[in-house]
C-alpha atoms as a PDB file:
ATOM      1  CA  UNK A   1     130.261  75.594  99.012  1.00  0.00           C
ATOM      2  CA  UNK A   2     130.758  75.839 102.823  1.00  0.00           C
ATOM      3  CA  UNK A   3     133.267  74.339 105.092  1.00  0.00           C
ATOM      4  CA  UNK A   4     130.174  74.423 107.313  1.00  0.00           C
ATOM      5  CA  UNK A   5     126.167  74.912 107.099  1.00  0.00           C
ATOM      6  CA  UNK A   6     125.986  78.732 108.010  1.00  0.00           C
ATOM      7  CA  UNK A   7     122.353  78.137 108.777  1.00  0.00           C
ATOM      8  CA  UNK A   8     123.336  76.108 111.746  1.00  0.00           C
ATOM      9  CA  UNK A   9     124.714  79.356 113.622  1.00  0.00           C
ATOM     10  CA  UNK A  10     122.664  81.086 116.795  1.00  0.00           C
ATOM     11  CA  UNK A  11     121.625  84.976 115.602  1.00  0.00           C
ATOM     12  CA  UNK A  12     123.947  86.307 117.780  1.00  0.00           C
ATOM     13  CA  UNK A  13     127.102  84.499 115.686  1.00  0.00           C
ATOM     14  CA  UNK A  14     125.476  85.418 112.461  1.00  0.00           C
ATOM     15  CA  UNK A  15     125.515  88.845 113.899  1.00  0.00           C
ATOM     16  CA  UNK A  16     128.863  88.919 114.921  1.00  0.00           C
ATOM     17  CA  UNK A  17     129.758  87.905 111.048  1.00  0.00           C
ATOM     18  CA  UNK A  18     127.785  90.804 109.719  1.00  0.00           C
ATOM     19  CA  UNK A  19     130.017  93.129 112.006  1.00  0.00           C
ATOM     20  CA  UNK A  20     132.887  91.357 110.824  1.00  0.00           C
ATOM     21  CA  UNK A  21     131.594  91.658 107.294  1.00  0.00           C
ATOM     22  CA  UNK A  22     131.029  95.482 107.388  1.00  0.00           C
ATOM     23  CA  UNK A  23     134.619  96.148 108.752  1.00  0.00           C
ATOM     24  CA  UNK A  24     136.339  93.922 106.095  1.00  0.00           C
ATOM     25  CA  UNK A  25     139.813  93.899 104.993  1.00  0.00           C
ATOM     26  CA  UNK A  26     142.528  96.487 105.515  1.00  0.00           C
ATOM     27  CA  UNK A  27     143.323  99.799 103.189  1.00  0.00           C
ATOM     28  CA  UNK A  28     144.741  98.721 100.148  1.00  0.00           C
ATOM     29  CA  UNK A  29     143.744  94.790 100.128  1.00  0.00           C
ATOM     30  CA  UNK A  30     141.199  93.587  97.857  1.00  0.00           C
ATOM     31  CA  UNK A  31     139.061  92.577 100.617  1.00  0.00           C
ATOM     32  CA  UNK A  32     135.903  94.215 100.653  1.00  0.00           C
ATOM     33  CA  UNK A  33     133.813  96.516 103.923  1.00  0.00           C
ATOM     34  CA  UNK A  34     134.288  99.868 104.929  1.00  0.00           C
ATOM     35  CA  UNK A  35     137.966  98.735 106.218  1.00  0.00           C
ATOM     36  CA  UNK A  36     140.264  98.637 109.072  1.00  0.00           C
ATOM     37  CA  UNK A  37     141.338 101.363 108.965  1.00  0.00           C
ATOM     38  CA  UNK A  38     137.990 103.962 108.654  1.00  0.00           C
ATOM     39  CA  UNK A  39     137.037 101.552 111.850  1.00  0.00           C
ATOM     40  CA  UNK A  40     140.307 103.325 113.836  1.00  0.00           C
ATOM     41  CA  UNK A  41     139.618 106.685 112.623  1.00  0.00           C
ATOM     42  CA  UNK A  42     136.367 106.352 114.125  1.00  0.00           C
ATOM     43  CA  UNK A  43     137.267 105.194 117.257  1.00  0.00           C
ATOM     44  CA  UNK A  44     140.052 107.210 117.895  1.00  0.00           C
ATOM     45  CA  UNK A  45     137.529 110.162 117.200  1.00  0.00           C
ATOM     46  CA  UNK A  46     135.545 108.572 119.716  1.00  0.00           C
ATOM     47  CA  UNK A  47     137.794 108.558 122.411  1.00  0.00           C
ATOM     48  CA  UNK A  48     139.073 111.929 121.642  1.00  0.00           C
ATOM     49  CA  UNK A  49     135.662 112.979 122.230  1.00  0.00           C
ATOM     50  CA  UNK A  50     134.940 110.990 125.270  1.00  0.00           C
ATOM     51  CA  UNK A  51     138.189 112.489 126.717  1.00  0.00           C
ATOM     52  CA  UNK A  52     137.880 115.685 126.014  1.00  0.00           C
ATOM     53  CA  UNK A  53     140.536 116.284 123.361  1.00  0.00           C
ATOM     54  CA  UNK A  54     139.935 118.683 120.680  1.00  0.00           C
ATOM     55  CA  UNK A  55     142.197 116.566 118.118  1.00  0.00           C
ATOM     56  CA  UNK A  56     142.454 113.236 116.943  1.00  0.00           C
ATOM     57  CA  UNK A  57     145.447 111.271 118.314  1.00  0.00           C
ATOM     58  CA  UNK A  58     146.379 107.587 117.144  1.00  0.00           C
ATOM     59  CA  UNK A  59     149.516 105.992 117.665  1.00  0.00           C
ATOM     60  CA  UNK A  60     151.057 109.059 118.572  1.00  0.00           C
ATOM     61  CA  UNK A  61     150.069 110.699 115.543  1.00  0.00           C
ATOM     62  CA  UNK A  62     147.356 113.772 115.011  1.00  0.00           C
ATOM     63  CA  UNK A  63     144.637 112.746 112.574  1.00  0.00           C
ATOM     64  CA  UNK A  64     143.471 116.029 110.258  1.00  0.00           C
ATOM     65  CA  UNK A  65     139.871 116.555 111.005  1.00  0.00           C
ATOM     66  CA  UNK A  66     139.372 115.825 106.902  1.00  0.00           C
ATOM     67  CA  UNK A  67     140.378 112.594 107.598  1.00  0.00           C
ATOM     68  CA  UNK A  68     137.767 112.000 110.489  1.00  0.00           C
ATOM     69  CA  UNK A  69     135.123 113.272 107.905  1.00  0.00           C
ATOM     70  CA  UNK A  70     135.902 110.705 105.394  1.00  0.00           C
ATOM     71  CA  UNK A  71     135.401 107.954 107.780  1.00  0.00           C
ATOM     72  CA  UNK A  72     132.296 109.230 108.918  1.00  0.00           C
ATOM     73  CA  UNK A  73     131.006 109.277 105.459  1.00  0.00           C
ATOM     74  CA  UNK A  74     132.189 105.910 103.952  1.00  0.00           C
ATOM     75  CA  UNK A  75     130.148 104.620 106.940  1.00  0.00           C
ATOM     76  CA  UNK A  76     127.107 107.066 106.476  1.00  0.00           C
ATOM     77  CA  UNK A  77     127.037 106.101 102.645  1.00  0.00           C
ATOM     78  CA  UNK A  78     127.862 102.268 103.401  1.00  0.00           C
ATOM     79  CA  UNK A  79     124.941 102.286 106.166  1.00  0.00           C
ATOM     80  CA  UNK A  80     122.773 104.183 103.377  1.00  0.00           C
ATOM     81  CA  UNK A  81     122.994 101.317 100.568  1.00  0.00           C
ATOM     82  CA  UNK A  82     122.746  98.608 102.654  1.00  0.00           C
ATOM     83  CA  UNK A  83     119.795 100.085 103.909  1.00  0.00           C
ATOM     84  CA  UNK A  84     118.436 100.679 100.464  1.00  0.00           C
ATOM     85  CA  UNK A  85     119.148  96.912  99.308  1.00  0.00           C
ATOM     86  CA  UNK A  86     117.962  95.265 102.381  1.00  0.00           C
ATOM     87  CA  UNK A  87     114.908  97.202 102.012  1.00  0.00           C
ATOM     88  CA  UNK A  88     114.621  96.717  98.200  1.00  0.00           C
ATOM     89  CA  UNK A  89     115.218  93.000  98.723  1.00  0.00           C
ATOM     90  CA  UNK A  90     113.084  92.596 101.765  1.00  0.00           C
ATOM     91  CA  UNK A  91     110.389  94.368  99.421  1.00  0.00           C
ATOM     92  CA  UNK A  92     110.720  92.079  96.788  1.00  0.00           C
ATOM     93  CA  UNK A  93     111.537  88.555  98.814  1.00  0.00           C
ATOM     94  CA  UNK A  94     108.270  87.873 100.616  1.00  0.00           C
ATOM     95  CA  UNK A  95     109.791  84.730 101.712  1.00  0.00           C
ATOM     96  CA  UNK A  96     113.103  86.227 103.025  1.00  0.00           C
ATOM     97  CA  UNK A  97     113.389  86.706 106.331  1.00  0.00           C
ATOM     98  CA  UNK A  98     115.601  89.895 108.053  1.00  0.00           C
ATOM     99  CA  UNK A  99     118.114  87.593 108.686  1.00  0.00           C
ATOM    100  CA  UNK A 100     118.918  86.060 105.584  1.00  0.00           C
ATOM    101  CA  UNK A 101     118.568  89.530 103.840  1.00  0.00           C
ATOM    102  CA  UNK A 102     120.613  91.339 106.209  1.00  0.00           C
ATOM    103  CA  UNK A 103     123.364  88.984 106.174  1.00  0.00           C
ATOM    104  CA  UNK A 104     123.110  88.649 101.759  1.00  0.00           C
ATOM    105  CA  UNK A 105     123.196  91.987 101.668  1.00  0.00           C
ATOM    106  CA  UNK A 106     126.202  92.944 104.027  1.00  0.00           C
ATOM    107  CA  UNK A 107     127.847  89.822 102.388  1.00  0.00           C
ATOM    108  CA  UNK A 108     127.583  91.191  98.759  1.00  0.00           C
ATOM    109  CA  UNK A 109     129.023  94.672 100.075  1.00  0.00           C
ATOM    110  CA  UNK A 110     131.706  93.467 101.738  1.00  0.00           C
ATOM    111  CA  UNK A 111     132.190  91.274  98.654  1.00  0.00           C
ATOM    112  CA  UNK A 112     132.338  88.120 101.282  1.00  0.00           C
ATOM    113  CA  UNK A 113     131.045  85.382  99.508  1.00  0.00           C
ATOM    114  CA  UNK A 114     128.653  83.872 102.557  1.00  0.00           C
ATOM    115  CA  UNK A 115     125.009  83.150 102.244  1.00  0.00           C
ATOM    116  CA  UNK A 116     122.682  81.909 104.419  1.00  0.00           C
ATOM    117  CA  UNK A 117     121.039  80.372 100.961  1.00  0.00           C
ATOM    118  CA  UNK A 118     119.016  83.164 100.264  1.00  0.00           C
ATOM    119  CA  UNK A 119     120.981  83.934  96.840  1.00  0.00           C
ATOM    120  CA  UNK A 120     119.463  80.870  94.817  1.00  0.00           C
ATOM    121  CA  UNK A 121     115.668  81.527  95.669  1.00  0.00           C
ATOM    122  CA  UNK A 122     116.314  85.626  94.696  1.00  0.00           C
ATOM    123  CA  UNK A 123     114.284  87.116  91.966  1.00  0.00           C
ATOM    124  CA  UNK A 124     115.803  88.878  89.105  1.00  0.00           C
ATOM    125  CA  UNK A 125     115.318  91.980  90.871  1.00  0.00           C
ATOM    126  CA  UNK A 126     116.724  90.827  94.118  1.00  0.00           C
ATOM    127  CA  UNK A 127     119.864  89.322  91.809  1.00  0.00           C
ATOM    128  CA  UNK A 128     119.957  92.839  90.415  1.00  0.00           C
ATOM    129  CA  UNK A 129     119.977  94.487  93.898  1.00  0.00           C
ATOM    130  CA  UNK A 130     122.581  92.037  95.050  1.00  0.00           C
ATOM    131  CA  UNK A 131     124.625  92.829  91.818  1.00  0.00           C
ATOM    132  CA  UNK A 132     124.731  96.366  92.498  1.00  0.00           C
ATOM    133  CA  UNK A 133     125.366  95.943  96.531  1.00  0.00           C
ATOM    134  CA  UNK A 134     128.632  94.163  95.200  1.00  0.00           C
ATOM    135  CA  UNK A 135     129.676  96.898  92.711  1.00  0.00           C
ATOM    136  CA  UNK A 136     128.750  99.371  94.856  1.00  0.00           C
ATOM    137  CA  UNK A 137     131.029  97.949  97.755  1.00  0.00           C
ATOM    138  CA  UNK A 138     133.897  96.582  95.681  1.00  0.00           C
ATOM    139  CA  UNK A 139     134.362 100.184  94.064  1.00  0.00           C
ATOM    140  CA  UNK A 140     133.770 102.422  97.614  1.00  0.00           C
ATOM    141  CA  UNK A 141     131.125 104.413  98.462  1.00  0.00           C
ATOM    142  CA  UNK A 142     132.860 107.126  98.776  1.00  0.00           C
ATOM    143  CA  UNK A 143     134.523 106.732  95.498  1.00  0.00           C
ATOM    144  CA  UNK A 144     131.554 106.636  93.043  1.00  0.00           C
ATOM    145  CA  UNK A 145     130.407 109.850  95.332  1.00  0.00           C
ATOM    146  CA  UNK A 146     133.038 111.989  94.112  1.00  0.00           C
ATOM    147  CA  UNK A 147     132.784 109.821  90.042  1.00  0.00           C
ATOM    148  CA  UNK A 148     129.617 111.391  90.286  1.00  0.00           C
ATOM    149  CA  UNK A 149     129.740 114.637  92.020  1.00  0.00           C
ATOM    150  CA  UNK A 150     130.177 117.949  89.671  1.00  0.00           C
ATOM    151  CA  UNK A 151     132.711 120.290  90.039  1.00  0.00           C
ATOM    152  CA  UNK A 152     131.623 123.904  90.738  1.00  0.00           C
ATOM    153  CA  UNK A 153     132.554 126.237  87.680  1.00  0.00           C
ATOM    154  CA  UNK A 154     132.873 129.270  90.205  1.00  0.00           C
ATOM    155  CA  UNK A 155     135.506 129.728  92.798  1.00  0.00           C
ATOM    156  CA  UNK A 156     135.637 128.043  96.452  1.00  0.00           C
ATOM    157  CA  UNK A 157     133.804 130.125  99.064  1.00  0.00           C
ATOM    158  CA  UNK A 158     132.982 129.230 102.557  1.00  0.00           C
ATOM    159  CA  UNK A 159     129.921 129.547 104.474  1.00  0.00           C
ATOM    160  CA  UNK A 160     129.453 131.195 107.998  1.00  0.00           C
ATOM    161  CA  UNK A 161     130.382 128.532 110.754  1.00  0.00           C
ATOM    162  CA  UNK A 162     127.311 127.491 112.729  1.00  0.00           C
ATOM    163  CA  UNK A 163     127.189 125.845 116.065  1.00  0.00           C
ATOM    164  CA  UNK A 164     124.342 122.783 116.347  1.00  0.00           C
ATOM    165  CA  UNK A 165     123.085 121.507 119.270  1.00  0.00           C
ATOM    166  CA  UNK A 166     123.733 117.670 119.537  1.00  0.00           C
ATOM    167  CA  UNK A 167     122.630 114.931 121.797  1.00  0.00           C
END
């Protein structure tokens, strides 16, 4: 149930849920999203950048550029699978439209809850996709990456640092 008919929203506040969806709860909560705090890593890389800083600075604190990386990549992967679902879903729900697909699909990563009342009319498959959106989100990204990533046999070795042109 629904203290109130989400289908009654404009776009643009349905939007503004899916944002607030994706960022979810804060680091160690059992909210759901890519979290608060990947959001301020980001950020603060952005305005390091847009500054002209050569380090990370937050709170009066220097971020290690691993750190940066991470965030970066919980939101490549995150962006990734809900890509993949709303595409899968959108493939197999002729009669969904993007917005009701977009918004089950960020709900069931962010392990939310909402719907736009897309859920009951889902085929197996599209239950199946949603399923795995949730797992996928509730465990991390970033964490089944490395439950499923091998571990070289041979020792660490590092590759020649490259410069590429961006932008």
């Amino acid at each position: 149930f629904n203290t109130m008919d989400l289908n009654s929203l404009s776009f643009s506040a349905v939007l503004l849920l899916i944002m607030l969806m994706f960022i979810g709860a804060s680091s160690g909560s059992t909210g759901g999203g890519i979290k608060t705090s990947t959001i301020g890593v980001i950020l603060g890389f952005l305005k390091s950048k847009i500054t002209a800083r050569d380090s990370v600075n937050l709170f009066h604190r220097t971020l290690p550029m691993e750190s940066v990386m991470k965030a970066f990549t919980v939101i490549t992967l995150a962006m990734c699978v809900i890509f993949f679902s709303s595409f899968i879903l959108l493939l197999t729900q002729p009669v969904a439209s993007m917005k009701e697909a977009l918004f089950e699909v960020f709900s069931a990563f962010s392990t939310v809850g909402l719907s736009l009342g897309l859920t009951p009319k889902l085929s197996s498959l599209g239950k199946i996709v949603i399923i795995l959106t949730m797992y996928i989100g509730r465990i991390g990204p970033l964490t089944l990456l490395y439950a499923f990533s091998r571990q070289r046999a041979y020792g660490r070795f590092e590759y020649v640092e490259e410069t590429v042109m961006i932008g």
